[in-house]
Protein backbone atom coordinates (compact mmCIF):
# COMPACT_ATOMS: atom_id res chain seq x y z
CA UNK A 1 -13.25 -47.83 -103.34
CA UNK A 2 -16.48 -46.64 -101.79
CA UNK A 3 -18.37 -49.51 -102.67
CA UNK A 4 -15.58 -51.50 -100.34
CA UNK A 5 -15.63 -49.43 -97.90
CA UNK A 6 -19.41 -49.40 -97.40
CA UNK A 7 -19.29 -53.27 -97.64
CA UNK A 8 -16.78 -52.89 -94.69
CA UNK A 9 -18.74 -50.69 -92.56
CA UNK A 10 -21.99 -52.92 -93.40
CA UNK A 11 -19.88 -56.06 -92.27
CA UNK A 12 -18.73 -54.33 -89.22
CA UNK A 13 -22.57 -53.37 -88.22
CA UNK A 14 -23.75 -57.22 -89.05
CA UNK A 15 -21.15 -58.37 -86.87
CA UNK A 16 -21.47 -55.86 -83.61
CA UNK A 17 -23.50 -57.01 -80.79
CA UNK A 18 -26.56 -56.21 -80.77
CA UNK A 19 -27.96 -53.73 -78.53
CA UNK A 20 -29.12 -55.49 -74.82
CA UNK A 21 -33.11 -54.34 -75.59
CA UNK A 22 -32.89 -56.39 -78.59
CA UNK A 23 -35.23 -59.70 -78.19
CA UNK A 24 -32.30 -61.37 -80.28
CA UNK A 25 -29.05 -60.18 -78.20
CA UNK A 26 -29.28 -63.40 -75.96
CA UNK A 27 -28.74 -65.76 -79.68
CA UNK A 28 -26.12 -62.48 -80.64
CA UNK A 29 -28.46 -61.66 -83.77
CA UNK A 30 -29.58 -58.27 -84.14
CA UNK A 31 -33.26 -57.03 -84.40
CA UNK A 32 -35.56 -56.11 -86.36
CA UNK A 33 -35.79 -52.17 -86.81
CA UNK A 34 -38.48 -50.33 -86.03
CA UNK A 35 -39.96 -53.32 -83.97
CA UNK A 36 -40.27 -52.79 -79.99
CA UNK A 37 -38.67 -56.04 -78.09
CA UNK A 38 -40.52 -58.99 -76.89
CA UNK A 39 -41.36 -58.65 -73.23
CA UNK A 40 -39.22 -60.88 -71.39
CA UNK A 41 -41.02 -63.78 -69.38
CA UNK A 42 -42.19 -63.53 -65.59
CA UNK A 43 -39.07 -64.86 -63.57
CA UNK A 44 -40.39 -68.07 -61.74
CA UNK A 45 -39.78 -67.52 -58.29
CA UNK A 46 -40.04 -70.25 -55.36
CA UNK A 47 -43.76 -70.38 -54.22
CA UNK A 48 -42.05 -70.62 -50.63
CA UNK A 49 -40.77 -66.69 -51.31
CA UNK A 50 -44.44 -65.77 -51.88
CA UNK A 51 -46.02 -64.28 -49.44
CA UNK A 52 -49.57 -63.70 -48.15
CA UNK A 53 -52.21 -63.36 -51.14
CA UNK A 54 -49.47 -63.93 -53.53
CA UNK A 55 -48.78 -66.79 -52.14
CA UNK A 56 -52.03 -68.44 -51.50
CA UNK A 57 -52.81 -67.48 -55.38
CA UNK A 58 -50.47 -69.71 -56.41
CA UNK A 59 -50.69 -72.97 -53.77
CA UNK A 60 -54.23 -72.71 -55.45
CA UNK A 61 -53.24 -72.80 -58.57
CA UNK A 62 -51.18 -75.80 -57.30
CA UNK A 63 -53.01 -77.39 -56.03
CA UNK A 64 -55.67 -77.58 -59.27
CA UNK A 65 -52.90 -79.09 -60.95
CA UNK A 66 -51.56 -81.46 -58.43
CA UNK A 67 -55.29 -82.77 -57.72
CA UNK A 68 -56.65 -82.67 -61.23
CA UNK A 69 -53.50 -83.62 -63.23
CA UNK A 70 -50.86 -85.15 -61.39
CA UNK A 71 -52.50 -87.66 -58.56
CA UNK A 72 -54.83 -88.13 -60.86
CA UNK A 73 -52.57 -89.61 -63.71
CA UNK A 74 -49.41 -90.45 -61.95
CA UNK A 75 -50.81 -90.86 -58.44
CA UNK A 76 -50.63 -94.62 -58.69
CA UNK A 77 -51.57 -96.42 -55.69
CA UNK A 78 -51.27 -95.54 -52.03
CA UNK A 79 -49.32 -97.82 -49.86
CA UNK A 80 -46.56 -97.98 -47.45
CA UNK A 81 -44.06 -98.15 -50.22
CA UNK A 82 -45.97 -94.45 -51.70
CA UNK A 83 -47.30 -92.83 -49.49
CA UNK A 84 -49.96 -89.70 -49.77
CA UNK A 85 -51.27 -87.05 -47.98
CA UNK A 86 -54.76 -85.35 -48.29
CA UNK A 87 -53.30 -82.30 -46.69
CA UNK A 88 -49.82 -82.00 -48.66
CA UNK A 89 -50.25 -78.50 -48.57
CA UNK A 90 -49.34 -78.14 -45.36
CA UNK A 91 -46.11 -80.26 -45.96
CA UNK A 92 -43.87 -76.96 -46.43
CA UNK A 93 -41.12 -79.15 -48.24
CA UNK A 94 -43.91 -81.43 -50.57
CA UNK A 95 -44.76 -77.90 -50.94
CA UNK A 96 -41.70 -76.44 -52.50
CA UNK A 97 -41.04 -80.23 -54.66
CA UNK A 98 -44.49 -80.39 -56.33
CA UNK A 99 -44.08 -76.18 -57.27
CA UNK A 100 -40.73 -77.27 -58.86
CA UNK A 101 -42.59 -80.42 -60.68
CA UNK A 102 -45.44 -77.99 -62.10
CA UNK A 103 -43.33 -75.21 -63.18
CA UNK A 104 -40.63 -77.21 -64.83
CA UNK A 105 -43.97 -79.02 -66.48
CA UNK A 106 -45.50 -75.71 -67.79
CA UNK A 107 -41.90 -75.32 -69.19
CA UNK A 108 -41.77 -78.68 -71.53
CA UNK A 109 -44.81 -78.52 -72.90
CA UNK A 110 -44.66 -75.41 -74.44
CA UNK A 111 -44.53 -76.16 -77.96
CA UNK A 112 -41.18 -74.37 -78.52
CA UNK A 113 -39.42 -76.60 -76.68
CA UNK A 114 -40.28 -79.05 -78.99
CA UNK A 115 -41.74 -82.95 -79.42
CA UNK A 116 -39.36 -84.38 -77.23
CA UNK A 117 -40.23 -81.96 -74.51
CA UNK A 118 -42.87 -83.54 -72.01
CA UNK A 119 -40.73 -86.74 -72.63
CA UNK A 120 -37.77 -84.86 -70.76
CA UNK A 121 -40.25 -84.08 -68.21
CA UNK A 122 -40.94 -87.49 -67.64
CA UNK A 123 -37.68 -88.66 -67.86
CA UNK A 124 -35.91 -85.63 -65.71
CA UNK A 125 -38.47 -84.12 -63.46
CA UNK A 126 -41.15 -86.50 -62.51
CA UNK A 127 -39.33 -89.42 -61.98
CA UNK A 128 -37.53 -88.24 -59.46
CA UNK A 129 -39.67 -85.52 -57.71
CA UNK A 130 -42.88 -88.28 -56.99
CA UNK A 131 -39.82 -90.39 -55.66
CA UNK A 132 -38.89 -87.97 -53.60
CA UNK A 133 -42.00 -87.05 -52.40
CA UNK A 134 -43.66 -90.11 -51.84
CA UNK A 135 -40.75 -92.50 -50.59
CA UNK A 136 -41.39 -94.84 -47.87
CA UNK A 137 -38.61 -92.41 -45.31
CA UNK A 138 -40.08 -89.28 -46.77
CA UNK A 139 -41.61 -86.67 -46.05
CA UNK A 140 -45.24 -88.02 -46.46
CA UNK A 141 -43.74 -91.08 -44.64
CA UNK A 142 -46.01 -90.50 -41.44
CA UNK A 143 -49.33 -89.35 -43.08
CA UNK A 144 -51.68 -91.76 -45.30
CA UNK A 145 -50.46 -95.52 -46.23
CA UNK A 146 -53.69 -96.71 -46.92
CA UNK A 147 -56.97 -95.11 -48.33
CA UNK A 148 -59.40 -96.42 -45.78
CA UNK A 149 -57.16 -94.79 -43.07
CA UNK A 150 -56.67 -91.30 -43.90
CA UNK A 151 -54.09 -89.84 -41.64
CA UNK A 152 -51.82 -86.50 -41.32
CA UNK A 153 -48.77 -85.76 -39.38
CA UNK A 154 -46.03 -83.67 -40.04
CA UNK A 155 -42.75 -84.82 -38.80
CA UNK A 156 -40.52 -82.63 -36.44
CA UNK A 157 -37.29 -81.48 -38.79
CA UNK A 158 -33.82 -81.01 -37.27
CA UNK A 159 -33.02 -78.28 -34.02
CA UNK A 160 -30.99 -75.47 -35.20
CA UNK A 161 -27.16 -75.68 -35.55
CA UNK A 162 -25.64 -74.98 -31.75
CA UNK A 163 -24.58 -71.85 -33.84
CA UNK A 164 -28.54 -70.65 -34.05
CA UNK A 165 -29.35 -71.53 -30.48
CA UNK A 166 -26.57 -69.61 -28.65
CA UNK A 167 -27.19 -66.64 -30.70
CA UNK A 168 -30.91 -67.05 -30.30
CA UNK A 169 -30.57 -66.85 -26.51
CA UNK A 170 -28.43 -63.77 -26.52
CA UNK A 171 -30.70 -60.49 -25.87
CA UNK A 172 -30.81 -58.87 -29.16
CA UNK A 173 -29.20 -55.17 -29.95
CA UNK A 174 -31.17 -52.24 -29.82
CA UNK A 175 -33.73 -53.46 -27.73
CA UNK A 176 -36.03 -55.18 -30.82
CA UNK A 177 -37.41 -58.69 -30.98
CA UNK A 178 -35.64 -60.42 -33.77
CA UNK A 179 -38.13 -63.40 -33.50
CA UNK A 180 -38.64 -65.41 -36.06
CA UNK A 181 -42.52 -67.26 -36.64
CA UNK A 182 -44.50 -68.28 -39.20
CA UNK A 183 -45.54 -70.29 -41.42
CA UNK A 184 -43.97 -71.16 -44.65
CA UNK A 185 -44.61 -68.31 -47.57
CA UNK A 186 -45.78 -66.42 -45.01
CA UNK A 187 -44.14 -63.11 -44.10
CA UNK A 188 -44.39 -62.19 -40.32
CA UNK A 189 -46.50 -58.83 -40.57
């Protein structure tokens, strides 16, 4: 009778939940005891949330990659049909897509994702982002079609909503100046 009961208490324990600090609670297996949890990975965040130092730190980094790697190996040609700019970085949107393309790249080829992993890259990342980036109406669409005439122009984007404007022009409360300048991943000081 004791011997079933402790196989029932031992059964009940296996199949708990773990505890949330355990590195194996998010595949509902318990841990090992006396082991401290794995530290969980940095949270990607946006590079355009980044702000001053942070910020420039990583459109560096960025930028290693996107003129090193990327252009490099999947620059292809420039034409009118893919265009390129020699100042993307200043393209707040190219910006934000090639940040997307390198982070989902240092993702798939980490080996635990597998063989197939940089294959998926290709397939589901790339493909589309260098489309996207470097289409004839996009926007890179104004700056350099041909690589004996560098050029660089960013295109205007939309006004604000008729929503944003009235408000804008309204005086705002408490007497402060609710403003809003600069440039992209950078916070106004």
């Amino acid at each position: 009778m004791d011997l079933s009961a402790q196989h029932e208490r031992q059964i009940d324990d296996l199949s708990a939940a773990p505890p949330p600090d355990s590195s194996f609670a998010a595949y509902g297996l318990p841990g090992f005891a006396g082991l401290p949890p794995a530290p969980a990975p940095p949270e990607p965040r946006p590079i355009l949330e980044l702000e001053d130092e942070e910020y420039e730190d990583e459109l560096d980094a960025l930028s290693d990659w996107v003129d090193d790697f990327l252009m490099r190996v999947y620059g292809a040609e420039v034409t009118t049909a893919a265009p390129w700019c020699e100042q993307w970085q200043e393209h707040a949107d190219v910006v934000a897509w090639l940040h997307a393309l390198w982070l989902a790249y240092q993702q798939h080829k980490d080996a635990e994702v597998g063989l197939s992993g940089l294959f998926v890259w290709h397939r589901d990342f790339l493909t589309h982002a260098m489309a996207t980036v470097r289409a004839p109406g996009g926007p890179l669409s104004a700056c350099m079609t041909d690589l004996d005439r560098p050029a660089h122009r960013i295109l205007p984007g939309p006004r604000p909503s008729n929503r944003t404007t009235n408000t804008a022009t309204e005086e705002p409360a408490d007497g402060e100046d609710h403003e809003e300048t600069g440039e992209p991943g950078q916070a106004d000081g």
